[in-house]
N, C-alpha and C. Protein backbone atom coordinates (compact mmCIF):
# COMPACT_ATOMS: atom_id res chain seq x y z
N UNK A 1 135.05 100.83 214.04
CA UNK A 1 134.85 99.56 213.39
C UNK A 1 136.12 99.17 212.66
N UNK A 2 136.11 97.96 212.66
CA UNK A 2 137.40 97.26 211.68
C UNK A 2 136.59 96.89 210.60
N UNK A 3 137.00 96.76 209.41
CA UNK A 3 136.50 96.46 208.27
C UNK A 3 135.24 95.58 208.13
N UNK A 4 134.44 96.27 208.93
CA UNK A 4 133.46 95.74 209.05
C UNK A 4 132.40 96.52 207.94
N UNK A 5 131.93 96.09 206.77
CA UNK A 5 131.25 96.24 205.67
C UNK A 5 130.09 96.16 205.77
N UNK A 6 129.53 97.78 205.11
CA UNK A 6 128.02 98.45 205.17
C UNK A 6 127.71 98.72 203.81
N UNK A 7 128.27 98.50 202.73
CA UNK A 7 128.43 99.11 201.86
C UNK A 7 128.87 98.16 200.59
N UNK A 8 127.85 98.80 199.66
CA UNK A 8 128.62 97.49 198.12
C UNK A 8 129.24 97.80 197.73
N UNK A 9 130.01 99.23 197.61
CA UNK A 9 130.99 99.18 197.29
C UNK A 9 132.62 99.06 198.01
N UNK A 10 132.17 98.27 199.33
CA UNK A 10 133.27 97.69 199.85
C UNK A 10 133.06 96.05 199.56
N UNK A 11 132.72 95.78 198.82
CA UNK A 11 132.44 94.29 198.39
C UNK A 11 133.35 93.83 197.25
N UNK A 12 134.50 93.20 196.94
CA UNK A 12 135.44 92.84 196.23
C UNK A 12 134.91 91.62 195.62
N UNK A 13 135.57 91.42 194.31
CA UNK A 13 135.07 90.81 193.16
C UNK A 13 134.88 89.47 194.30
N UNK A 14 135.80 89.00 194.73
CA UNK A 14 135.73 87.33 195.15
C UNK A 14 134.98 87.86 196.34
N UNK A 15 134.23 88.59 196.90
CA UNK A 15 133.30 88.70 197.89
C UNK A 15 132.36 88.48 197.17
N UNK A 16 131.84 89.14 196.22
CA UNK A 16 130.83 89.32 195.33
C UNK A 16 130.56 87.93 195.24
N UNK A 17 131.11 87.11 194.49
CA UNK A 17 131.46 85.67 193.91
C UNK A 17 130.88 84.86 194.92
N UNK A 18 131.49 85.20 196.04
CA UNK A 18 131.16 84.27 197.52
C UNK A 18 129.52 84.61 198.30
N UNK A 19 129.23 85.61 197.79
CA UNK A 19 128.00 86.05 198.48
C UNK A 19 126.88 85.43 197.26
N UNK A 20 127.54 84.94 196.41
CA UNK A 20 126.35 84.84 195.31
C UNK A 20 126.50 83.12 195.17
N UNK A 21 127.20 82.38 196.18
CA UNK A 21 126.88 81.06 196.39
C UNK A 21 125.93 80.47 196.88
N UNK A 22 125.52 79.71 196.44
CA UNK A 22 124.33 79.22 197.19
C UNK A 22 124.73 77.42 197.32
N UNK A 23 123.91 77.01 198.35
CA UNK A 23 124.20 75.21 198.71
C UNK A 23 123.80 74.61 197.45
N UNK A 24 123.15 74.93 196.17
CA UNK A 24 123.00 74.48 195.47
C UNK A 24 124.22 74.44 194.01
N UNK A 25 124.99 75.47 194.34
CA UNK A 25 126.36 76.26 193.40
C UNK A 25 126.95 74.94 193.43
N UNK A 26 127.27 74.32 192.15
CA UNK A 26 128.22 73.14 192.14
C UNK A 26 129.36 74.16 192.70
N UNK A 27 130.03 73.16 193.78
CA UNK A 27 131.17 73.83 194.20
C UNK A 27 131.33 74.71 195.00
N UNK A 28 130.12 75.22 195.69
CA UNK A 28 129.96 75.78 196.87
C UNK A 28 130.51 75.15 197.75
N UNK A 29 129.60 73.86 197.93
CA UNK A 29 130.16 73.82 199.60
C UNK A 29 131.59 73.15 199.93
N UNK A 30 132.41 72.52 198.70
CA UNK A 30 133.25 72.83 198.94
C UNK A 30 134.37 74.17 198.94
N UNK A 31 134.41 75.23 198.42
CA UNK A 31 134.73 76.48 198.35
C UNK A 31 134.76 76.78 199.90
N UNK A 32 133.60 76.96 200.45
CA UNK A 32 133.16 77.24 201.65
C UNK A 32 134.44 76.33 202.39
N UNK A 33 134.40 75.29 202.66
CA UNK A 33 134.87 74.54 203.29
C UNK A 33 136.01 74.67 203.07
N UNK A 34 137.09 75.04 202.02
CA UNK A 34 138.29 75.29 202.09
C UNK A 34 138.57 76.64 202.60
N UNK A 35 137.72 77.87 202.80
CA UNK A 35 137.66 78.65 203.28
C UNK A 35 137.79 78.39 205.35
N UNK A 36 137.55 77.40 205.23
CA UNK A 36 136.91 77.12 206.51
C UNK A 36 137.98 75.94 207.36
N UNK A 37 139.27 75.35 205.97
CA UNK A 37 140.15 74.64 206.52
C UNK A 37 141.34 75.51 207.25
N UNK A 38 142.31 75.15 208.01
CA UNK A 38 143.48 75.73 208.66
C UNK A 38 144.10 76.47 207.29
N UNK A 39 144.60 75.91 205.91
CA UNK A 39 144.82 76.67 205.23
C UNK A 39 144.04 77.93 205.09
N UNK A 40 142.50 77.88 205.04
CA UNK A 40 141.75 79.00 204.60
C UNK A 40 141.80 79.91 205.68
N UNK A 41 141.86 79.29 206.84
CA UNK A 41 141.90 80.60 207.82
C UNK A 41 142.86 81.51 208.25
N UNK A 42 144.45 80.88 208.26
CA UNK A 42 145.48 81.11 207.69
C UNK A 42 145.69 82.17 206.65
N UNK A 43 145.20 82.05 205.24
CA UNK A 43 145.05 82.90 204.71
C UNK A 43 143.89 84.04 204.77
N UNK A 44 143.03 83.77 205.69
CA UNK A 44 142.32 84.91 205.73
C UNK A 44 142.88 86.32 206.35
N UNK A 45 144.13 85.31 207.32
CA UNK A 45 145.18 86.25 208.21
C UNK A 45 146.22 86.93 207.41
N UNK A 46 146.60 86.25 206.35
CA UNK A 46 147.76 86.78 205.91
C UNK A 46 147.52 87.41 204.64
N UNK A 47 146.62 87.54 203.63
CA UNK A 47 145.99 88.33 202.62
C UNK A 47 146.25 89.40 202.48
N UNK A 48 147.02 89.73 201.46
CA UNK A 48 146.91 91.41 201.88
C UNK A 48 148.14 92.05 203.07
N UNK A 49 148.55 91.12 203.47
CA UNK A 49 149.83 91.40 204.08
C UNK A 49 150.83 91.65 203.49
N UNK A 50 151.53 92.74 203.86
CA UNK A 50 152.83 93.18 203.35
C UNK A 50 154.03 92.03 203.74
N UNK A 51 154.15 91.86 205.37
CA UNK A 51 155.02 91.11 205.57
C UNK A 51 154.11 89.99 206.43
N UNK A 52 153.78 88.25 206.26
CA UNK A 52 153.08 88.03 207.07
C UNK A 52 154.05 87.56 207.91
N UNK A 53 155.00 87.36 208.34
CA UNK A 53 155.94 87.02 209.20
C UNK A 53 155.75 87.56 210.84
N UNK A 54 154.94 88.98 210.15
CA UNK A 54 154.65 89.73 211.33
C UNK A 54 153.35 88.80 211.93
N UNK A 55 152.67 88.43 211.55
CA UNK A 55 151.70 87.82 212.00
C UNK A 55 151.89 86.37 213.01
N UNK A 56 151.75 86.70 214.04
CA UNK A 56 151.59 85.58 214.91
C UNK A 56 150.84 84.55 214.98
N UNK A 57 150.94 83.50 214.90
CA UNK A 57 149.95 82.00 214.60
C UNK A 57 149.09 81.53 215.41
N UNK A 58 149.06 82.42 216.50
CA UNK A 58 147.89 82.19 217.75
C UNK A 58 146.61 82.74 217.04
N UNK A 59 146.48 83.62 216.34
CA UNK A 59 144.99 83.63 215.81
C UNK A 59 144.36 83.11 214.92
N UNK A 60 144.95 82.82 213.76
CA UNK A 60 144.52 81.38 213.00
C UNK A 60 144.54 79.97 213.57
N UNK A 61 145.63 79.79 214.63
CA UNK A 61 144.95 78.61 215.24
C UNK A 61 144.35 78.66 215.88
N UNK A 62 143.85 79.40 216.77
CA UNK A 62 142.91 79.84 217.73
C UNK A 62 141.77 79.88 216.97
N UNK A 63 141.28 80.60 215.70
CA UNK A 63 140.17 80.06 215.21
C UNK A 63 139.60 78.92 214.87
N UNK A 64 140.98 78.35 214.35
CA UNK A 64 140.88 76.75 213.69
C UNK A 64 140.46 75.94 215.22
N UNK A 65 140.78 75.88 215.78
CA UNK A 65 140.77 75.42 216.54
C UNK A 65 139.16 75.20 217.20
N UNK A 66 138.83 76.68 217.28
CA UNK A 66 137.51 76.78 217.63
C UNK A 66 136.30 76.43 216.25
N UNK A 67 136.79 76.42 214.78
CA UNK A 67 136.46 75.84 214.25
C UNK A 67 136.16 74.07 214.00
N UNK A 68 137.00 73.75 214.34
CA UNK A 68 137.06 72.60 214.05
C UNK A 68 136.15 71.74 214.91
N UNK A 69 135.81 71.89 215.94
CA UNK A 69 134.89 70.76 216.68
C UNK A 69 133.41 70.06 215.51
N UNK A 70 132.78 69.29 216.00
CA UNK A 70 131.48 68.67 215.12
C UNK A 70 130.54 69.78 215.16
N UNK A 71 129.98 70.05 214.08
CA UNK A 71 128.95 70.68 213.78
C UNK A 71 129.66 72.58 213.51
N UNK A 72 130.78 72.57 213.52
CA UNK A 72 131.10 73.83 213.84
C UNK A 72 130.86 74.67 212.23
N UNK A 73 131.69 73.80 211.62
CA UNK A 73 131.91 74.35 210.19
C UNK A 73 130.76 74.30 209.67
N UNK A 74 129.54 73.23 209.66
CA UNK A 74 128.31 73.62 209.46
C UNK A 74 127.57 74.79 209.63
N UNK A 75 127.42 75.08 210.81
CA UNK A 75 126.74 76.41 211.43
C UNK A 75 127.75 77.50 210.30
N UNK A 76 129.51 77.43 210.38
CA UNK A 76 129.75 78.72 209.49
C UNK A 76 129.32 78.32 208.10
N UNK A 77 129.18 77.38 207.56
CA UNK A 77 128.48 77.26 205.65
C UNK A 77 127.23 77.84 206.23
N UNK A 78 126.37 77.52 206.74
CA UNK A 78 125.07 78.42 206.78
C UNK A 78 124.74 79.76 206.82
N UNK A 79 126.19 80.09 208.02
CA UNK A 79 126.25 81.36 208.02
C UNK A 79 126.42 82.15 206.46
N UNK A 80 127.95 81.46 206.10
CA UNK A 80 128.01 82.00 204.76
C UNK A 80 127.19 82.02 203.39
N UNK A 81 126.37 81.07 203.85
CA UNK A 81 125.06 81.12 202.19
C UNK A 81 124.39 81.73 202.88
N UNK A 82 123.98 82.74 204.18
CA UNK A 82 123.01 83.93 204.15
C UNK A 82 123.48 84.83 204.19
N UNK A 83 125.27 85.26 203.78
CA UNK A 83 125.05 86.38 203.96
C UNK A 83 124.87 87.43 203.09
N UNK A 84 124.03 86.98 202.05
CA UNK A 84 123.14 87.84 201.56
C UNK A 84 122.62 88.82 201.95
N UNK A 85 121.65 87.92 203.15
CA UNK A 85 120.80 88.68 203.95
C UNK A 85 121.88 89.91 204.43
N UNK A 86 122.86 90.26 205.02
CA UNK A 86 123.64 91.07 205.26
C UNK A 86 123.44 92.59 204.46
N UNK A 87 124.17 91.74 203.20
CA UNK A 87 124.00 92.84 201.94
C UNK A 87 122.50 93.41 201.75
N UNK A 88 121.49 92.41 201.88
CA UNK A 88 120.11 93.29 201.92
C UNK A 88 120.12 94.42 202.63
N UNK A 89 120.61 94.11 203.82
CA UNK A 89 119.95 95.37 204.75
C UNK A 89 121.07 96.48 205.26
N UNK A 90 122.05 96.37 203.82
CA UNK A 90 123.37 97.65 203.99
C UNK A 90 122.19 98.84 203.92
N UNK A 91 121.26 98.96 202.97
CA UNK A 91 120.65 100.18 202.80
C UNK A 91 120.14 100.54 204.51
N UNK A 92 119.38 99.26 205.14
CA UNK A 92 118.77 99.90 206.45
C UNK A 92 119.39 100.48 207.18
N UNK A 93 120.87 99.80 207.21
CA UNK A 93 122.30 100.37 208.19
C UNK A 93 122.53 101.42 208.01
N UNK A 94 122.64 101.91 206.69
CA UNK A 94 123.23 103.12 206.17
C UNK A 94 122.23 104.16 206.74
N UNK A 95 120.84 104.08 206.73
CA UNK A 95 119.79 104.80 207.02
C UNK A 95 119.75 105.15 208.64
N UNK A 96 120.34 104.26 209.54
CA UNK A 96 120.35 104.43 210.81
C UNK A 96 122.23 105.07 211.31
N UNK A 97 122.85 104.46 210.34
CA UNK A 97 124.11 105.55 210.56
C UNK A 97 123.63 106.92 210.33
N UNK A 98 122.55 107.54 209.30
CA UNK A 98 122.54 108.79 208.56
C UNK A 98 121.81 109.22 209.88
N UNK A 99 120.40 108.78 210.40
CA UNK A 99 119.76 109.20 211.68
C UNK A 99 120.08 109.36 212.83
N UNK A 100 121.22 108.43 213.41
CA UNK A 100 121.51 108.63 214.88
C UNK A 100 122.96 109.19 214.70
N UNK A 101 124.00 109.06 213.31
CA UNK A 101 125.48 109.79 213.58
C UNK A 101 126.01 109.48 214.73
N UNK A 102 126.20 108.31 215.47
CA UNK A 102 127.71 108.08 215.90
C UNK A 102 128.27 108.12 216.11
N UNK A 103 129.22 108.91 216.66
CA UNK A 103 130.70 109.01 216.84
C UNK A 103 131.46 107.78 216.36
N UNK A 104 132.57 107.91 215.27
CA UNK A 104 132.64 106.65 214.49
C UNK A 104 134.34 106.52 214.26
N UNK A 105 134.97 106.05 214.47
CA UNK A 105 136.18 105.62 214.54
C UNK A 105 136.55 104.05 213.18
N UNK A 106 137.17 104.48 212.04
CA UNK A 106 136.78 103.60 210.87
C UNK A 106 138.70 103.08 210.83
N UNK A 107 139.15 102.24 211.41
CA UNK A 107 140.16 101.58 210.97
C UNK A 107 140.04 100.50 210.53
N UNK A 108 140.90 100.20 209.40
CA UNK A 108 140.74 99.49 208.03
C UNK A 108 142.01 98.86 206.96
N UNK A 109 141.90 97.97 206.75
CA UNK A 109 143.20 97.27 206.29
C UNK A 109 143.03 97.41 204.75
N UNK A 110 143.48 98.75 203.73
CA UNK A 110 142.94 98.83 202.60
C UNK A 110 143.78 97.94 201.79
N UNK A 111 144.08 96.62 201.73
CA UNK A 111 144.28 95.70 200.93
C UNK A 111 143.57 94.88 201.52
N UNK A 112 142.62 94.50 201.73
CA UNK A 112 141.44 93.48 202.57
C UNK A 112 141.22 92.72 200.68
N UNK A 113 141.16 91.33 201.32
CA UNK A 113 140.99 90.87 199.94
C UNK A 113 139.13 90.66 199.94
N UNK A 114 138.07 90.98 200.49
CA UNK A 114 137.10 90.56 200.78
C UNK A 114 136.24 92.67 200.91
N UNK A 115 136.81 93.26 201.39
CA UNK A 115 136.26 94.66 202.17
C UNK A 115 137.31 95.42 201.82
N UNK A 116 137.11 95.95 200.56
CA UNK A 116 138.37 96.90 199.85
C UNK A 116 138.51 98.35 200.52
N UNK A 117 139.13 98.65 200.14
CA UNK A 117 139.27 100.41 200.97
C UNK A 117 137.79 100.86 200.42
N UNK A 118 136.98 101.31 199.20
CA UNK A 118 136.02 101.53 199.08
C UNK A 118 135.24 101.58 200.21
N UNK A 119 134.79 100.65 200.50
CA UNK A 119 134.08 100.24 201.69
C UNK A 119 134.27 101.15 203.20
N UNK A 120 135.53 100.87 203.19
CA UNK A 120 135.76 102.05 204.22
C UNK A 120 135.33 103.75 204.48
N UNK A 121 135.76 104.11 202.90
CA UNK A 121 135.67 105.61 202.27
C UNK A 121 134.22 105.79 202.03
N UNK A 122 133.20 105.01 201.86
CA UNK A 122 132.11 105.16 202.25
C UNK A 122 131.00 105.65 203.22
N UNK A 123 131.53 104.66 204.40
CA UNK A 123 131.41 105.62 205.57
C UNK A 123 131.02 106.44 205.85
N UNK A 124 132.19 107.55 204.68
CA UNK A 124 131.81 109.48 205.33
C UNK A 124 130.72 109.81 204.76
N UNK A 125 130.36 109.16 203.42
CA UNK A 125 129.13 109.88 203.03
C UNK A 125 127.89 109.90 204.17
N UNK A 126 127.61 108.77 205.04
CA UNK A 126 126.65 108.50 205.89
C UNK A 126 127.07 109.32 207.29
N UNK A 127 128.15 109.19 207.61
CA UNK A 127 128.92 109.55 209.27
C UNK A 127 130.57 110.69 208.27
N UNK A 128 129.98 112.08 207.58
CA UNK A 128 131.09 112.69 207.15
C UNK A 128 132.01 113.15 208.45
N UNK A 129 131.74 113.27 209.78
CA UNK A 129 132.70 113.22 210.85
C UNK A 129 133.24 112.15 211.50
N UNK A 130 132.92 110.86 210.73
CA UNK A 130 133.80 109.81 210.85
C UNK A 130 135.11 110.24 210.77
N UNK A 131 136.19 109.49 211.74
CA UNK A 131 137.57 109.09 211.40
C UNK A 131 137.54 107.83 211.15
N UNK A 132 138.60 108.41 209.44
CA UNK A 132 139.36 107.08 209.05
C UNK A 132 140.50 107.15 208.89
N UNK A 133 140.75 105.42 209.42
CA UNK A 133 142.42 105.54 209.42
C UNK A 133 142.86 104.47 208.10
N UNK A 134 143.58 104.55 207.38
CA UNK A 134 143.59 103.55 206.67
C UNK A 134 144.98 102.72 206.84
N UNK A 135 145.36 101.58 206.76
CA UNK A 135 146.61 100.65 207.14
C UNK A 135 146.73 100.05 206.06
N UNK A 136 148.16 99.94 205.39
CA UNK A 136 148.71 98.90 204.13
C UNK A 136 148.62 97.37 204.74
N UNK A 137 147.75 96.91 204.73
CA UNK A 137 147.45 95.46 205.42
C UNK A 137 146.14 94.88 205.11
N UNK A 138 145.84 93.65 205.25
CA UNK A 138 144.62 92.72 204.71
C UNK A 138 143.95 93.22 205.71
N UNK A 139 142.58 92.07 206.16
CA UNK A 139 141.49 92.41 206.75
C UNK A 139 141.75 91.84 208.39
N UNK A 140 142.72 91.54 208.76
CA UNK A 140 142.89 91.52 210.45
C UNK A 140 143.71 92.97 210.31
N UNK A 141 143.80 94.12 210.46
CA UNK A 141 144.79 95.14 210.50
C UNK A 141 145.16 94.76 212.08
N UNK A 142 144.09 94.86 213.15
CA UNK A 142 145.01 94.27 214.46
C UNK A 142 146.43 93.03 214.71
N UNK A 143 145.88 92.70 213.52
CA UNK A 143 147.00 91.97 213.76
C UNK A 143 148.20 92.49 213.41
N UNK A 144 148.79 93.29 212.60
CA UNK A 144 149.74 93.57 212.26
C UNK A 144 149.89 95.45 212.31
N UNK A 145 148.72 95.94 212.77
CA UNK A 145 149.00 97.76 213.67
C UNK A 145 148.38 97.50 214.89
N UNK A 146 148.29 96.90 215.58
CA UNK A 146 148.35 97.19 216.47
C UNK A 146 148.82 98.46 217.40
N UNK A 147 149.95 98.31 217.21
CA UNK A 147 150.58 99.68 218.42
C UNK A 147 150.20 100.83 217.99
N UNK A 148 149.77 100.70 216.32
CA UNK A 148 149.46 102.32 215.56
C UNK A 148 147.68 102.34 216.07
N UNK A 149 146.93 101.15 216.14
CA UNK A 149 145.00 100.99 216.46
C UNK A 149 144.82 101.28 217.51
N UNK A 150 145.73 100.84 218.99
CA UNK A 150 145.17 100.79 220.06
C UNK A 150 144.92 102.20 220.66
N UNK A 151 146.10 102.92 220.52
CA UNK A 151 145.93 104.44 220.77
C UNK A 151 145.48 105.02 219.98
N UNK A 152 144.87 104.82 218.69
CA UNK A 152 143.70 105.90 217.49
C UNK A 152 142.24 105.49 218.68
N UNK A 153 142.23 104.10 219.21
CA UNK A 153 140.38 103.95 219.79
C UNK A 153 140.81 104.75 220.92
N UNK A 154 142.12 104.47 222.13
CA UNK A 154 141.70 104.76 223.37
C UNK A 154 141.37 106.75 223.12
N UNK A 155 142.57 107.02 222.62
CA UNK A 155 142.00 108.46 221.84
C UNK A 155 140.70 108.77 221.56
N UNK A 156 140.44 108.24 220.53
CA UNK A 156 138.97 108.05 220.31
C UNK A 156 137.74 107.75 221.69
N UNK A 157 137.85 106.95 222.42
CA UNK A 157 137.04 106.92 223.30
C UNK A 157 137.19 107.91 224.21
N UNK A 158 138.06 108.47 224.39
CA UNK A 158 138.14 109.54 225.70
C UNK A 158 137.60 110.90 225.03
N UNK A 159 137.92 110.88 223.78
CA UNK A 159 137.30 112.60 223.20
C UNK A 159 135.48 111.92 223.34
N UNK A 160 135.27 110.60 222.73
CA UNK A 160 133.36 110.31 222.21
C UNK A 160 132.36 110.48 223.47
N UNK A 161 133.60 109.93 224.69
CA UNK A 161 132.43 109.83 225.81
C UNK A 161 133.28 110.44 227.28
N UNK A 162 133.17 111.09 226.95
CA UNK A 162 133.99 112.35 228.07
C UNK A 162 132.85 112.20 229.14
């Protein structure tokens, strides 16, 4: 997984903040929506980046892009005032990581401004034969390790499913 968050204590103050918006939050839905402009997506890429220079502009526009049509940004504000629901059911996740164990491969961008390293280091308590890798980088780490991610999974997949 890439910083993909099971856990509250991978939840960062301005995650926290953002999960506790609701359509009724003066100032929600715009928040949301600047989140959701070319600037916001932009910076969702470069956050937490050491150098963003390294970062190539095909994936923020490539989102924007796919953002931007009618009705698009709608569907993501909806998304984002439930994801509550998310955080509800970290406990169920955690309960089905602890039962079925996984084979689990955890790379992670521990300056994520949203999914702090916490979050990551968590993990082992549920999956303690998890690998984690951790990267000085925001929350795309593909974007900027690449050459160090691709060979930790293909590795990874050839030892999980031999």
């Amino acid at each position: 997984m890439r910083n993909g968050n099971a856990y509250e204590d991978g939840l960062s103050d301005a995650a926290r903040g953002f999960i506790a918006l609701t359509p009724e939050t003066p100032g929600a839905q715009e928040a949301i929506g600047n989140l959701l402009s070319l600037d916001g997506t932009r910076g969702q890429y470069e956050t937490g980046v050491a150098d963003p220079e390294l970062i190539a502009p095909d994936g923020w526009t490539l989102d924007q892009h796919f953002l931007d049509p009618p009705g698009r940004k709608e569907a993501q504000r909806d998304l984002a005032f439930d994801y509550r629901s998310n955080v509800e059911r970290y406990g169920a996740w955690q309960a089905w990581l602890r039962r079925h164990t996984p084979p689990t491969l955890v790379t992670w961008g521990s300056r994520d401004p949203f999914f702090p390293e916490p979050g990551a280091r968590a993990y082992l308590r549920d999956l303690p034969d998890a690998e984690l890798h951790l990267f000085d980088t925001g929350h795309f780490a593909l974007e900027t390790h690449l050459p160090e991610i691709a060979p930790l999974i293909a590795d990874f997949l050839d030892r999980a499913w031999k």
